[in-house]
C-alpha atoms as a PDB file:
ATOM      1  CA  UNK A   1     -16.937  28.199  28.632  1.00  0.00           C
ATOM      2  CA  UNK A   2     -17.692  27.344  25.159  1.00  0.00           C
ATOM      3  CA  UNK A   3     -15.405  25.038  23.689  1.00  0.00           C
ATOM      4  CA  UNK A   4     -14.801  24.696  20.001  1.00  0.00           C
ATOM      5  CA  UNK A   5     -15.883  21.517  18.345  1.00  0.00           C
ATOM      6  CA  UNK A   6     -12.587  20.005  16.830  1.00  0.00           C
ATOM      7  CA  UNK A   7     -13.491  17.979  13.358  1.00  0.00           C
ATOM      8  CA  UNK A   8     -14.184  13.947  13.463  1.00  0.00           C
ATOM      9  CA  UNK A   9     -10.821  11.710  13.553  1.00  0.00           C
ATOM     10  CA  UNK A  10      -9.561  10.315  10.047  1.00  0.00           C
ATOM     11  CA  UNK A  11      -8.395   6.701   9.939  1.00  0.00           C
ATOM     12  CA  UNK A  12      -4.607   7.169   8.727  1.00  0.00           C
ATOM     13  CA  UNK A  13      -4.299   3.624   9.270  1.00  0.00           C
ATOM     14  CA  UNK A  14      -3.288   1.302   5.826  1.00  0.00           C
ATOM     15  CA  UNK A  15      -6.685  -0.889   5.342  1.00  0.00           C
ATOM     16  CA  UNK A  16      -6.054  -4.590   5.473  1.00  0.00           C
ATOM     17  CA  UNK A  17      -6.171  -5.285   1.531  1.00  0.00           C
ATOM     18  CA  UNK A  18      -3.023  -2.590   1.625  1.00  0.00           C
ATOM     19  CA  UNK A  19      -0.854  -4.349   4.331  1.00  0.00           C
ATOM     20  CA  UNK A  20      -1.246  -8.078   2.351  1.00  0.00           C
ATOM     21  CA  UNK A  21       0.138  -5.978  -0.891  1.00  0.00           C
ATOM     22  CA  UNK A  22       2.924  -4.717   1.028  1.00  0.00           C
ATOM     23  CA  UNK A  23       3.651  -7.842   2.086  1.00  0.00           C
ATOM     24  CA  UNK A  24       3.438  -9.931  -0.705  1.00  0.00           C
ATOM     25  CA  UNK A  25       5.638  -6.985  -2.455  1.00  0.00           C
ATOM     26  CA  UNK A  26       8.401  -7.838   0.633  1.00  0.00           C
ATOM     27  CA  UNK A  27       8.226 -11.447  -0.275  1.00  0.00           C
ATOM     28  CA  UNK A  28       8.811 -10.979  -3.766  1.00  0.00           C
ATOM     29  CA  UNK A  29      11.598  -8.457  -3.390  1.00  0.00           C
ATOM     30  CA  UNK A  30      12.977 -10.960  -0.662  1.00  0.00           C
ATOM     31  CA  UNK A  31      12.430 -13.529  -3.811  1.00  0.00           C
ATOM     32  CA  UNK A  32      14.886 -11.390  -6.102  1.00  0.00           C
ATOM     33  CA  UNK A  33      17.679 -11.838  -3.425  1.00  0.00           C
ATOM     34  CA  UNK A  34      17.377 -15.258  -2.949  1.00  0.00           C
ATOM     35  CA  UNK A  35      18.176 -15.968  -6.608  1.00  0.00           C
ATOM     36  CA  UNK A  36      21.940 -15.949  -6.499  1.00  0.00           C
ATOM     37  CA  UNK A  37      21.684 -18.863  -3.840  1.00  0.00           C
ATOM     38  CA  UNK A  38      18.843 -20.842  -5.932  1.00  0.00           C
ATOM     39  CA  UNK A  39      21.736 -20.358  -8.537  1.00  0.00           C
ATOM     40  CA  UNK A  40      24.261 -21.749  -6.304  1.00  0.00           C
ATOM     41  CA  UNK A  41      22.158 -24.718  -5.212  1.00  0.00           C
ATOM     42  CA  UNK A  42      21.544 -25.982  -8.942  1.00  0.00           C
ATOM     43  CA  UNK A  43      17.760 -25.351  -8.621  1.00  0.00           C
ATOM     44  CA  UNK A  44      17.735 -22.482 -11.091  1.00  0.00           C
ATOM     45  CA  UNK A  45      20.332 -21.821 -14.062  1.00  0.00           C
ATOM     46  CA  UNK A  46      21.671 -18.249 -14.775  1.00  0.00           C
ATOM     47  CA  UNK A  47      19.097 -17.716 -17.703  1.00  0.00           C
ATOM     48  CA  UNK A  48      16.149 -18.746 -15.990  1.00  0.00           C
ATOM     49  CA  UNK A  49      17.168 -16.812 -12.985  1.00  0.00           C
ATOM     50  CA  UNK A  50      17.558 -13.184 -15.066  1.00  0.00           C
ATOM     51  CA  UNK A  51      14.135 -13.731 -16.365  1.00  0.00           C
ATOM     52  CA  UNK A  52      12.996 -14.592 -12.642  1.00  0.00           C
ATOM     53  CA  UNK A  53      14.611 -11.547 -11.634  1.00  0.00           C
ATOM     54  CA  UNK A  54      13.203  -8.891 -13.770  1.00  0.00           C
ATOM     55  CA  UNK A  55       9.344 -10.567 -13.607  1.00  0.00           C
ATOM     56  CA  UNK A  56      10.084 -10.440  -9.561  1.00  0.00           C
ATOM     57  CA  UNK A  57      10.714  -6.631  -9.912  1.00  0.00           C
ATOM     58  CA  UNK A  58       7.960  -5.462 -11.968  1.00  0.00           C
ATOM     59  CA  UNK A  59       6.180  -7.864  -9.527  1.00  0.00           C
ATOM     60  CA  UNK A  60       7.227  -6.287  -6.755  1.00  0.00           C
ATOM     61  CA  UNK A  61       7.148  -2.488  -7.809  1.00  0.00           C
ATOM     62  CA  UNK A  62       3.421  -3.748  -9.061  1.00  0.00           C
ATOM     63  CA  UNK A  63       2.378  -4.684  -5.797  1.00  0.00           C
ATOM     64  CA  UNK A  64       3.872  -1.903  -4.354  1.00  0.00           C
ATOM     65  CA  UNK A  65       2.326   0.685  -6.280  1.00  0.00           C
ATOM     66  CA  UNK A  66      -0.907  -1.033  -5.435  1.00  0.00           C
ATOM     67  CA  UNK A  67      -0.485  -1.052  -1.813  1.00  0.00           C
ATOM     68  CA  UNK A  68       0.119   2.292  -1.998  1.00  0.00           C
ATOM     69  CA  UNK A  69      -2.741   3.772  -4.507  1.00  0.00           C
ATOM     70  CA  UNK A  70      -5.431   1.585  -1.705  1.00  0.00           C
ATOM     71  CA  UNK A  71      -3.891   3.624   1.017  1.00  0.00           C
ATOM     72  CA  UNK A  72      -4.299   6.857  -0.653  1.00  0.00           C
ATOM     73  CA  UNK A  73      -8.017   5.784  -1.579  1.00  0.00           C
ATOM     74  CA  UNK A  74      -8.640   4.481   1.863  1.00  0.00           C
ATOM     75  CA  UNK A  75      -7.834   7.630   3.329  1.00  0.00           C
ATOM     76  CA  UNK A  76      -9.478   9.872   0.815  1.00  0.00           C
ATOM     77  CA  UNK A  77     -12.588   8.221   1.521  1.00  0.00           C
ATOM     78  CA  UNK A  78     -12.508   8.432   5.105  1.00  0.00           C
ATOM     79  CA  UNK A  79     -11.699  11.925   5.228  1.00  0.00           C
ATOM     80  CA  UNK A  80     -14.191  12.567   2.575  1.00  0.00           C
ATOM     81  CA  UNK A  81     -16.912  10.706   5.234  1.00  0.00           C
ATOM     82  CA  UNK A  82     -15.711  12.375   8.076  1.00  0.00           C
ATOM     83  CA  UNK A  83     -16.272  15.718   6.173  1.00  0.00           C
ATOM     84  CA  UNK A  84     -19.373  14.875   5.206  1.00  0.00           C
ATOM     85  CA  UNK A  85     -20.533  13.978   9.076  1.00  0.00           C
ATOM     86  CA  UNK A  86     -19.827  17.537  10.309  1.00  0.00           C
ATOM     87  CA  UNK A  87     -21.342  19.328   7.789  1.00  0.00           C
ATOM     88  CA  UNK A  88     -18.326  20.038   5.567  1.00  0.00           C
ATOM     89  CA  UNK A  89     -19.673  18.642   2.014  1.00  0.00           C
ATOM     90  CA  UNK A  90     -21.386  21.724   0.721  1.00  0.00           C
ATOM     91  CA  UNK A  91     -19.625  24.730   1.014  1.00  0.00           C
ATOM     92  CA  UNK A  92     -19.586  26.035   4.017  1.00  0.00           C
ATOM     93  CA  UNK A  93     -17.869  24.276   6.982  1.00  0.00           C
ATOM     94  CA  UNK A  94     -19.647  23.435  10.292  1.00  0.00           C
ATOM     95  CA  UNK A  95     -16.929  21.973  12.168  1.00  0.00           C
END
């Protein structure tokens, strides 16, 4: 019985470097919301708070967009490796 050989796993995984992004996007979008209470306690004043806000958003969608583009790499290189271990990078496909 001749079984077919089935291609090498990809890692689909988010690499390390991508998680910490995400997270520190969270924390900065959980930032944003917090500013109506700073506001309340007298630690920030309305002005200083808007500017806070909108530097936490790009901030955020930043850091998102980051985490993001590193997973996409990430997984373009490791299907790109796992290609090129069964005898996929030149044409014709082995797997």
């Amino acid at each position: 019985m001749n079984l077919p050989l089935l291609p090498p796993k990809t890692d689909d995984r988010p690499p390390l470097r991508s998680k910490v992004s995400g997270v520190l996007a969270a924390v900065a979008c959980a930032a944003c919301c917090a500013l109506p209470l700073l506001i309340a306690a007298g630690v920030l004043t309305t002005a200083g708070a808007a500017v806070l806000e909108k530097t936490l958003l790009a901030v955020a969608a930043g850091l998102a967009a980051a985490a993001l583009g590193m997973w996409w790499l990430h997984r373009r290189r490791t299907a790109r490796a796992a290609a090129a271990s069964c005898g996929c990078g030149g044409g014709g496909c082995g797997c």
